[in-house]
C-alpha atoms as a PDB file:
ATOM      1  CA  UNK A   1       0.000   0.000   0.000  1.00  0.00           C
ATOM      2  CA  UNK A   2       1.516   3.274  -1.175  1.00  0.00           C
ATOM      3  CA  UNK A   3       0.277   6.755  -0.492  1.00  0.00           C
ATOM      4  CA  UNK A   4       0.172   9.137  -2.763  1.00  0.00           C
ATOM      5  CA  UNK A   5      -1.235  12.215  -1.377  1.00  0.00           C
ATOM      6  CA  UNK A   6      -2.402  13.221   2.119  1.00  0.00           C
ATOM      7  CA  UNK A   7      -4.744  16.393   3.350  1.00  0.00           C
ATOM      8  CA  UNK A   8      -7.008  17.482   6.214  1.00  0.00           C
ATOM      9  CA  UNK A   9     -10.386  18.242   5.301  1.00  0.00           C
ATOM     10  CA  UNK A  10     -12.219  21.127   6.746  1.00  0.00           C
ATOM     11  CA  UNK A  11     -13.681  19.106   9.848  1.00  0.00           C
ATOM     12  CA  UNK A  12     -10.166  17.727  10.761  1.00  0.00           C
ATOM     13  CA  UNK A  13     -10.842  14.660   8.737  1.00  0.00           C
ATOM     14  CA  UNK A  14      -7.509  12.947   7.172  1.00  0.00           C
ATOM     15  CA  UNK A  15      -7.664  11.303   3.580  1.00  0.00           C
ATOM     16  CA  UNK A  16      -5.109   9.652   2.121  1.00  0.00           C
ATOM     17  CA  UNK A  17      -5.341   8.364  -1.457  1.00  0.00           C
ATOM     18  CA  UNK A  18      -3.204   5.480  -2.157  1.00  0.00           C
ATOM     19  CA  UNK A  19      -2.655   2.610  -4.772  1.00  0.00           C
ATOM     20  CA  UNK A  20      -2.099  -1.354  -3.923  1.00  0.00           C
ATOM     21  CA  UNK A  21      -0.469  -2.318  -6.772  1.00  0.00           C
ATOM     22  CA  UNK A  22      -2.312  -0.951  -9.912  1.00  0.00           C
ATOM     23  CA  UNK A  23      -5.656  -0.358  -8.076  1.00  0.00           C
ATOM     24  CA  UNK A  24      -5.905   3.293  -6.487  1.00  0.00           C
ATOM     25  CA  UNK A  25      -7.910   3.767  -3.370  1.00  0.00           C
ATOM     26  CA  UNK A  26      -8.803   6.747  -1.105  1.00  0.00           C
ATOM     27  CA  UNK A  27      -8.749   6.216   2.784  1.00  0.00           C
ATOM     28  CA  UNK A  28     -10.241   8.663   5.202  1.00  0.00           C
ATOM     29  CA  UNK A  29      -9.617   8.574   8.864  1.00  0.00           C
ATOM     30  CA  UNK A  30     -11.116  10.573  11.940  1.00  0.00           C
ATOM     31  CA  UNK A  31      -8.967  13.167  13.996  1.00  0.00           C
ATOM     32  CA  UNK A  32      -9.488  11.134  16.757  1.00  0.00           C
ATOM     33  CA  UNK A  33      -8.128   7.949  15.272  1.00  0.00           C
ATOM     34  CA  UNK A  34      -4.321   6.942  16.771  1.00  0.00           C
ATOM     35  CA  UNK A  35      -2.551   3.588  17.531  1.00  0.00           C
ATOM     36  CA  UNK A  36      -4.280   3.622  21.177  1.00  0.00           C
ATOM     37  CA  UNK A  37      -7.952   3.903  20.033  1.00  0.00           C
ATOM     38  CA  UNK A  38      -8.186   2.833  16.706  1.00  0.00           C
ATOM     39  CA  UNK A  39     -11.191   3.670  14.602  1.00  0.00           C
ATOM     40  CA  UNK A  40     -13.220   0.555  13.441  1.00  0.00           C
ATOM     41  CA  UNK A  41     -13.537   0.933   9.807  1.00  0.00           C
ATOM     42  CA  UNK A  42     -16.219   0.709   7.125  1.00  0.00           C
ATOM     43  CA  UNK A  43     -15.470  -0.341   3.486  1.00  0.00           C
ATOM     44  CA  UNK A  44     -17.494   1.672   1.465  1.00  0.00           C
ATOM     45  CA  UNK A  45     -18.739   0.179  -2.037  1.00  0.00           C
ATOM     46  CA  UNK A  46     -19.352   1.549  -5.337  1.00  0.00           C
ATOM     47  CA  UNK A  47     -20.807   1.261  -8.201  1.00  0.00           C
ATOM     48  CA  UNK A  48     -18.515   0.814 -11.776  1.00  0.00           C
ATOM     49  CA  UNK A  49     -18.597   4.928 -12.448  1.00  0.00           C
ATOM     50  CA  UNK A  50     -15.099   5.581 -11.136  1.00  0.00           C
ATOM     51  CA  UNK A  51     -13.521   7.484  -8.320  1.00  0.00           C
ATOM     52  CA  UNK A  52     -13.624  10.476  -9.761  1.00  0.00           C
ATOM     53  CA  UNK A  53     -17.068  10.803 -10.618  1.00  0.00           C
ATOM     54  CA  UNK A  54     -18.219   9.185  -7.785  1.00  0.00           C
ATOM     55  CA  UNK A  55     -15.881  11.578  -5.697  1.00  0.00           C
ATOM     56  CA  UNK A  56     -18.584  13.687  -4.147  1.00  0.00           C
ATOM     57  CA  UNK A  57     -20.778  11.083  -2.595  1.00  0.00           C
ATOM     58  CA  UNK A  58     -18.339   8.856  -1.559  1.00  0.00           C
ATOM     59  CA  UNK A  59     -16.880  11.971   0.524  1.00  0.00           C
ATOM     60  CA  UNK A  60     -19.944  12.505   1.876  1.00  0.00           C
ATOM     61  CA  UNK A  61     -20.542   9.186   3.193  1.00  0.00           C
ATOM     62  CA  UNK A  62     -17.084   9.135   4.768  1.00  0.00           C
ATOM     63  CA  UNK A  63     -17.979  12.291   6.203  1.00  0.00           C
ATOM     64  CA  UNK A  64     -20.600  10.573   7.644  1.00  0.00           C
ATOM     65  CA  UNK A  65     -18.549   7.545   8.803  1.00  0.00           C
ATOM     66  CA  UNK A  66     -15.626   9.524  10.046  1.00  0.00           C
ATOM     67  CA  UNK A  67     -18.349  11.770  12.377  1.00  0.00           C
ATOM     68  CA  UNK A  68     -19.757   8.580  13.748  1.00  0.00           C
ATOM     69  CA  UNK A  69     -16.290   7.856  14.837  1.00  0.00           C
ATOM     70  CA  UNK A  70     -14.929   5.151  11.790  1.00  0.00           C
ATOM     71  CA  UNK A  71     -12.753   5.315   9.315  1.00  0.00           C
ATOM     72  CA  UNK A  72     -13.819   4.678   5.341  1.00  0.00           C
ATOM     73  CA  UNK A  73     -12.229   3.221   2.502  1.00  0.00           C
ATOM     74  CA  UNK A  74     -12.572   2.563  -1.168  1.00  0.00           C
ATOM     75  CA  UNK A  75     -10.976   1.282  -3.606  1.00  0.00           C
ATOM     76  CA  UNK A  76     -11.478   1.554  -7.717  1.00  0.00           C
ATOM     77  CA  UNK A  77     -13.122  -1.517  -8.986  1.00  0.00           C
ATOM     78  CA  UNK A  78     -11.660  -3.774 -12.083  1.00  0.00           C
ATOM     79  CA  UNK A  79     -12.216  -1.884 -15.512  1.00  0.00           C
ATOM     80  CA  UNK A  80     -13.204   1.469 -13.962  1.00  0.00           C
ATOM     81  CA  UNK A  81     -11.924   4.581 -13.847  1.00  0.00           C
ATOM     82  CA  UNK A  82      -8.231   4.729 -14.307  1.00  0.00           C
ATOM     83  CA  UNK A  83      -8.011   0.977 -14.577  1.00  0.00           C
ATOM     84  CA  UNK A  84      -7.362  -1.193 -17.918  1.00  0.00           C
ATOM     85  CA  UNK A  85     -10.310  -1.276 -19.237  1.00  0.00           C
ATOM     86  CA  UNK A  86     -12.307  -5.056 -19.368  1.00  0.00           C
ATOM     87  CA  UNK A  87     -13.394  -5.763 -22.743  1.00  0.00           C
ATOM     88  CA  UNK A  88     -15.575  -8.720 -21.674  1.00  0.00           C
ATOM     89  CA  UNK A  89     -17.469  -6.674 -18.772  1.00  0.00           C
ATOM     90  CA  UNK A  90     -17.544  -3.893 -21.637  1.00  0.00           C
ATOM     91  CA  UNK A  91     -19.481  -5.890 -23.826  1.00  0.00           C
ATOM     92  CA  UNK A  92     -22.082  -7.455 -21.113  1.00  0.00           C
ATOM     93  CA  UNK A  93     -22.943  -4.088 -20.454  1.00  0.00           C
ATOM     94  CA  UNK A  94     -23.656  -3.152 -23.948  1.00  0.00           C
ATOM     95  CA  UNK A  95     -25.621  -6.264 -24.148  1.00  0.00           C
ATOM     96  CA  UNK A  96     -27.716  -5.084 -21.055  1.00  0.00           C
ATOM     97  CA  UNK A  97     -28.266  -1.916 -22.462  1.00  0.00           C
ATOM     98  CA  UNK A  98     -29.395  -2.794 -25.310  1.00  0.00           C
ATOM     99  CA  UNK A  99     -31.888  -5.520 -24.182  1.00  0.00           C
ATOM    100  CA  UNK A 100     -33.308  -2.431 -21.995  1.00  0.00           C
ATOM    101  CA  UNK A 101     -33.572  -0.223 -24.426  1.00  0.00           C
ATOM    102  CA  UNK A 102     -35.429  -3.021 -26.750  1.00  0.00           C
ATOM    103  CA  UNK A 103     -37.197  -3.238 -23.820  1.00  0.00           C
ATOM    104  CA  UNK A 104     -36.669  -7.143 -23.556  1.00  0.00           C
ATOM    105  CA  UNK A 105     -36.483  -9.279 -20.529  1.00  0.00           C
ATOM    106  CA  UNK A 106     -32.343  -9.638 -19.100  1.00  0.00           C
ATOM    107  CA  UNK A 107     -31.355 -12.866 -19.742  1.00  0.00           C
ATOM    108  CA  UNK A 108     -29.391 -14.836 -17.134  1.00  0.00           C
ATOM    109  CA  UNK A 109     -26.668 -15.240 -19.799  1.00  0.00           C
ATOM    110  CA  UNK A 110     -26.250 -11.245 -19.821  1.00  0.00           C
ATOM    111  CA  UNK A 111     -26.231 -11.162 -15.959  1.00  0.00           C
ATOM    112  CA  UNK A 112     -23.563 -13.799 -15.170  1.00  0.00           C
ATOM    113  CA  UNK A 113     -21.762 -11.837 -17.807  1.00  0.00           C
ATOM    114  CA  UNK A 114     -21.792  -8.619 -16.206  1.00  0.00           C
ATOM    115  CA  UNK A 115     -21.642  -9.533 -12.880  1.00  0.00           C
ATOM    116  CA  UNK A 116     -19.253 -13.003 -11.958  1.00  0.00           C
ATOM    117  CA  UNK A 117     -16.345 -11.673 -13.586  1.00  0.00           C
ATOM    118  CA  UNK A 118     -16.505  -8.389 -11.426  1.00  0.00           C
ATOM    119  CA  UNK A 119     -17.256 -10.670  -8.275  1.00  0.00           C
ATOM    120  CA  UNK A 120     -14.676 -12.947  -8.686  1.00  0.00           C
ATOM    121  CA  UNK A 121     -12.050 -10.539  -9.043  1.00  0.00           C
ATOM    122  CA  UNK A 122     -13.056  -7.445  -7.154  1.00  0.00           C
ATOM    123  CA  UNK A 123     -13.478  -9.717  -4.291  1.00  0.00           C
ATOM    124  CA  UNK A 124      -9.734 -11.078  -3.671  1.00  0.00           C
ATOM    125  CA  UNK A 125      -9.001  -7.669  -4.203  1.00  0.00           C
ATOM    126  CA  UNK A 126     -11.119  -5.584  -1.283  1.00  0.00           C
ATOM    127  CA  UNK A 127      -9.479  -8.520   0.846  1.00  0.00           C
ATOM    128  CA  UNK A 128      -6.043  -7.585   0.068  1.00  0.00           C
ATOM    129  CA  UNK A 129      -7.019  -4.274   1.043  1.00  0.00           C
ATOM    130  CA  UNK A 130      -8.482  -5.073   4.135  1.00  0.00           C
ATOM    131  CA  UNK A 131      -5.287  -6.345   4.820  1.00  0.00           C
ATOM    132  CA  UNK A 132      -3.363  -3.452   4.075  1.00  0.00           C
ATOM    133  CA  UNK A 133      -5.686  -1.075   6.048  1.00  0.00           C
ATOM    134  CA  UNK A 134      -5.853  -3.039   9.310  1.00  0.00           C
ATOM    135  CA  UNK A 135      -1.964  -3.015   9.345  1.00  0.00           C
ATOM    136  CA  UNK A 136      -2.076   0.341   9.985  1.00  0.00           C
ATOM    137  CA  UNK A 137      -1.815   1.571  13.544  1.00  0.00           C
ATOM    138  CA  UNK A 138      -4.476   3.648  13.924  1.00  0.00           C
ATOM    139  CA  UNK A 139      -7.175   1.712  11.991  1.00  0.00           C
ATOM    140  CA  UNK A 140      -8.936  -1.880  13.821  1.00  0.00           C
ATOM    141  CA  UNK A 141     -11.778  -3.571  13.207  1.00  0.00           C
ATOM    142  CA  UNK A 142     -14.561  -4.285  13.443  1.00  0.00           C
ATOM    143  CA  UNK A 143     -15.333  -4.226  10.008  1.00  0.00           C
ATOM    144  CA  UNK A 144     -18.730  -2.949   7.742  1.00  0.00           C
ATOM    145  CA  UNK A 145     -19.150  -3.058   4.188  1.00  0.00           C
ATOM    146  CA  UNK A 146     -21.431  -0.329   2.795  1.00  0.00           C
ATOM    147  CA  UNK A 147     -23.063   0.112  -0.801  1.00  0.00           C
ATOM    148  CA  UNK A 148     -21.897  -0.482  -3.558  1.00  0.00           C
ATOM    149  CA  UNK A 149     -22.539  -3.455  -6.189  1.00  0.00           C
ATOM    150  CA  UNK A 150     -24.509  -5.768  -4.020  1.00  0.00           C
ATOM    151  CA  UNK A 151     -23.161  -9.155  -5.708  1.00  0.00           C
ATOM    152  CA  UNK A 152     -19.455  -7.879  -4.522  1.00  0.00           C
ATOM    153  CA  UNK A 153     -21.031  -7.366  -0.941  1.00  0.00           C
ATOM    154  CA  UNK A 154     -23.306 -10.493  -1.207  1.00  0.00           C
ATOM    155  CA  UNK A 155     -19.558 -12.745  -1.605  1.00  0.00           C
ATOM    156  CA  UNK A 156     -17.907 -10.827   0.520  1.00  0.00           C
ATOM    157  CA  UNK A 157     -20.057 -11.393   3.594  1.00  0.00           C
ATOM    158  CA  UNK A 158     -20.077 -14.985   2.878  1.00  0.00           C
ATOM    159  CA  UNK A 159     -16.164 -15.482   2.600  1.00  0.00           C
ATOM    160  CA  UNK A 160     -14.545 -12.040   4.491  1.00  0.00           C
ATOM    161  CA  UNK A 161     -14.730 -13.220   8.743  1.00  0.00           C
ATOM    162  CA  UNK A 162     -13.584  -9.806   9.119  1.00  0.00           C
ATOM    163  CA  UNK A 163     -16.924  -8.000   7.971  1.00  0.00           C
ATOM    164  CA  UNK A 164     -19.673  -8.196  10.808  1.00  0.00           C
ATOM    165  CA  UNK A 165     -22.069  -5.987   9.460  1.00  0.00           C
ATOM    166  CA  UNK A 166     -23.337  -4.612   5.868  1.00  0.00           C
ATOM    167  CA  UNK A 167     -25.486  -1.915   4.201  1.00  0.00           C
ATOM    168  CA  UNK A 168     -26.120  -3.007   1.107  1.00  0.00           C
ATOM    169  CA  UNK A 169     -28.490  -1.182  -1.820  1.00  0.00           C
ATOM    170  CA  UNK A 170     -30.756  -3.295  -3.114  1.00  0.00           C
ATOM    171  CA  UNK A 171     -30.461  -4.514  -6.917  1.00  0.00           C
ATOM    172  CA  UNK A 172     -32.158  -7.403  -9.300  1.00  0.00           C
ATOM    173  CA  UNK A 173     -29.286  -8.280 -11.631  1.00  0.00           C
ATOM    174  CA  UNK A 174     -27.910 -10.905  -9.625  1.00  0.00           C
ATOM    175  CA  UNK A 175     -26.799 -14.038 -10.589  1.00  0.00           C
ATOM    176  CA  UNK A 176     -28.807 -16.937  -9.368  1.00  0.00           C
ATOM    177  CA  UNK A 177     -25.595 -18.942  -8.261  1.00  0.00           C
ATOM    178  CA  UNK A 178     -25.285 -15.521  -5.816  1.00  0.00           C
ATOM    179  CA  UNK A 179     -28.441 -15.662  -4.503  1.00  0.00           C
ATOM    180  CA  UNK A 180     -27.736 -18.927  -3.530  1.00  0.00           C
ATOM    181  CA  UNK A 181     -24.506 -17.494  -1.713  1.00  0.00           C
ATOM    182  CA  UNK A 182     -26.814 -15.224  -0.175  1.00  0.00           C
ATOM    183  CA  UNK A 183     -28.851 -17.983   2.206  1.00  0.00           C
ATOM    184  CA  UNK A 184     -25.094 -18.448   3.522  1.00  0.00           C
ATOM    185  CA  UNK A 185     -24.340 -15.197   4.425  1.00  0.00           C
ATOM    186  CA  UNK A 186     -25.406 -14.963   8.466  1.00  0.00           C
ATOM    187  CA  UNK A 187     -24.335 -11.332   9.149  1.00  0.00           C
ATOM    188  CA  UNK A 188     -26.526  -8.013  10.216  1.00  0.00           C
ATOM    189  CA  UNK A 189     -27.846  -6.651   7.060  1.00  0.00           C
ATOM    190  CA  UNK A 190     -29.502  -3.527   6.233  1.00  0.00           C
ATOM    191  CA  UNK A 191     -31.072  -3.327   2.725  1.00  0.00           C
ATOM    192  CA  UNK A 192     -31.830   0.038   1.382  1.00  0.00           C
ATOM    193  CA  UNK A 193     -34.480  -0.498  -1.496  1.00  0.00           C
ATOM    194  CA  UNK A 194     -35.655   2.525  -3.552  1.00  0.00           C
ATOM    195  CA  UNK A 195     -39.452   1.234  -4.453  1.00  0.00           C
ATOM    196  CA  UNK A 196     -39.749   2.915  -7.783  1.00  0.00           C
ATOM    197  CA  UNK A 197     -35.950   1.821  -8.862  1.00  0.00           C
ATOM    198  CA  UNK A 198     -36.357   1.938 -12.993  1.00  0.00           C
ATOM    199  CA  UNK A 199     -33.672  -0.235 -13.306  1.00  0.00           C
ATOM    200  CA  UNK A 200     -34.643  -3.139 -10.980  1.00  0.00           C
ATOM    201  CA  UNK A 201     -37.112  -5.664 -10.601  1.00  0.00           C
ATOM    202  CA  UNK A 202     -38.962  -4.905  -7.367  1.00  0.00           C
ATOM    203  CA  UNK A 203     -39.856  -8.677  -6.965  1.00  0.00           C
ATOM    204  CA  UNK A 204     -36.396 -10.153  -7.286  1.00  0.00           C
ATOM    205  CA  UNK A 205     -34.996  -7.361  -4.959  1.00  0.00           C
ATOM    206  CA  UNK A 206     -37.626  -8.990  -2.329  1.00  0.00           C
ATOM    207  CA  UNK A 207     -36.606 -12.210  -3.148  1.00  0.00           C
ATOM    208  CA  UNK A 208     -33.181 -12.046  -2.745  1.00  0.00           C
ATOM    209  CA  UNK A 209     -33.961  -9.867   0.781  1.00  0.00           C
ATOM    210  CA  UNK A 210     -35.893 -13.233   1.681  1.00  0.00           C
ATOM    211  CA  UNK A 211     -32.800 -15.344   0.614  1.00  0.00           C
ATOM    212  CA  UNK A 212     -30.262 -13.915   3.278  1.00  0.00           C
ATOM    213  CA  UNK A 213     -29.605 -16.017   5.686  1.00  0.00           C
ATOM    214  CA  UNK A 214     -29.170 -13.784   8.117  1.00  0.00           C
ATOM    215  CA  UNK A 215     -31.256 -13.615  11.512  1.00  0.00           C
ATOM    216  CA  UNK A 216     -31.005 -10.048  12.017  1.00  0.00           C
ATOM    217  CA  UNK A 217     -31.890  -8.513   8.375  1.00  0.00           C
ATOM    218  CA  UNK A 218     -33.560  -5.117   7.900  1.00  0.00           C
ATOM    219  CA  UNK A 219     -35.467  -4.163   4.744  1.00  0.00           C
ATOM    220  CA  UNK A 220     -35.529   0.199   4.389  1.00  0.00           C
ATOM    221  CA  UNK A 221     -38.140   0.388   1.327  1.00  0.00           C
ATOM    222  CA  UNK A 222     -38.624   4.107   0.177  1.00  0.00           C
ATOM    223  CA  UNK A 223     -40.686   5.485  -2.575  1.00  0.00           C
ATOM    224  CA  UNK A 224     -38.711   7.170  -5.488  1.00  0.00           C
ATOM    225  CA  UNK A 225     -36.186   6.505  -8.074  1.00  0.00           C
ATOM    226  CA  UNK A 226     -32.766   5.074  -7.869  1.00  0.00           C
ATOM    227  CA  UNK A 227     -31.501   7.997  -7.827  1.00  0.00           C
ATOM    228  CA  UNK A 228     -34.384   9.227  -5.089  1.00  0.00           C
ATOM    229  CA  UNK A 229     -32.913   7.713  -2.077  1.00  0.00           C
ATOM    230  CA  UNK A 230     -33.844  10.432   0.672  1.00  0.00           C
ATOM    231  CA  UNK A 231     -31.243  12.100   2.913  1.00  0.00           C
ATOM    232  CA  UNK A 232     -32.293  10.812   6.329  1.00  0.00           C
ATOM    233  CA  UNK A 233     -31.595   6.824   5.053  1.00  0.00           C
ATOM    234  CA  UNK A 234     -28.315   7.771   5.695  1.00  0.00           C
ATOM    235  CA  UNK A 235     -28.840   8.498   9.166  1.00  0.00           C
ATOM    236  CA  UNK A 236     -30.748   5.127   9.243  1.00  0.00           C
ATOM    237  CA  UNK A 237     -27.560   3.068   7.582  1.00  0.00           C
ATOM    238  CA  UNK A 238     -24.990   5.309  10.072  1.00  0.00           C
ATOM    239  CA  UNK A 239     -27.245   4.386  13.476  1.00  0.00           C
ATOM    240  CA  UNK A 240     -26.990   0.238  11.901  1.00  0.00           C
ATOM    241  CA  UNK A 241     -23.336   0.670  11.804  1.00  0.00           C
ATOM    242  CA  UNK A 242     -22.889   2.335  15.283  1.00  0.00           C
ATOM    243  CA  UNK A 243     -25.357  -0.725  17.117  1.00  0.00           C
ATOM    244  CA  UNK A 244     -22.894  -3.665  15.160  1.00  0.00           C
ATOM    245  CA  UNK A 245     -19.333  -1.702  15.127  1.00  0.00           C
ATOM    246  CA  UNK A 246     -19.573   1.135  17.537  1.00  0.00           C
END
């Protein structure tokens, strides 16, 4: 883990952006964070837009996180951003476009396409990070994942010990061999579903909320778009991680 740059935000929050090998990340840390009280840290997802466009709302959830007395971390996923791009994941998302625009149903050829790949490499991946972040001094667990592509956080709750608790957004374009992972995964879980999501099947969200295996599992359905997700279902999603990591 190598860092590249280093400020203080406004509200004495540190962030750091770094790279692990080829994949650049951003780390931001609270003011109260040293080697005798570590922070516990959340991992916060997102979706396959980039770091720099997704720059402003990822700072404001680690805002968020960092005032609620964690640290947050991201890292670029495979074939976004800066990365090389993925010519394979390139052309399962034309495919999906196109079959939406057409206005035909997604075939479960198109979603394994777009989605294993990502999974089984972005995976291995936010676990080497974890590793690099909890060597530092002032960082500790527990551990949250937050957001993000909810496959990714669907196989990493299942195989990452580390993780006790994760916010995930609810999506429909999930391969049934995940869903299947999903029954295994036995971790707190809050699910953030946006009821009017254009790009999601409402039913097959539910179903999949149904399939978790987990005994504590909450389900935050709100009316609106997917990009309609109101303000105070962050506070909801910060008081989850402060009961399970706090």
């Amino acid at each position: 883990m190598h860092v590249t740059s280093e400020q203080r935000l406004d509200d004495g929050v540190i962030e750091r952006t770094f790279t692990l090998g080829e994949i650049p990340g951003i780390l931001w840390t609270p003011g109260s964070a040293t080697a005798s009280a570590p922070a516990p840290l959340i991992l916060l997802g997102l979706p396959p837009l980039g770091l720099r466009a997704m720059y402003p709302r990822l700072v404001g959830r680690a805002r968020q996180a960092t005032a609620d007395g964690f640290a947050a971390a991201t890292i670029e996923l495979p074939g976004s951003g800066d990365r090389p791009r993925w010519a394979a994941v390139d052309q399962a998302r034309a495919d999906l476009r196109r079959a939406m625009q057409a206005g035909e149903p997604i075939s479960d050829e198109i979603i394994d396409a777009l989605t294993l790949p990502l999974v089984e490499k972005a995976v291995p991946e936010w676990q080497a990070a974890l590793d690099a972040l909890l060597s530092l001094p002032e960082i500790g667990g527990p551990v949250g994942y937050s957001g993000g592509i909810i496959s990714i956080g669907i196989r990493l709750a299942r195989v990452e010990p580390r993780i006790k608790a994760a916010g995930l957004f609810a999506g429909s374009l999930v391969p049934r061999s995940i869903v299947e992972e999903a029954r295994q995964v036995t971790i707190p879980l809050h699910v953030l579903l946006q009821w009017d999501d254009e790009g999601n099947d409402r039913q097959a969200a539910l179903d999949l909320f149904d399939a978790f295996g987990s005994k504590e599992k909450t389900l935050e359905a709100n009316m609106g778009g997917h990009t309609g997700v109101p303000q105070f279902a962050g506070g909801t999603a910060a008081r989850f991680f402060s009961r399970h990591l706090g």
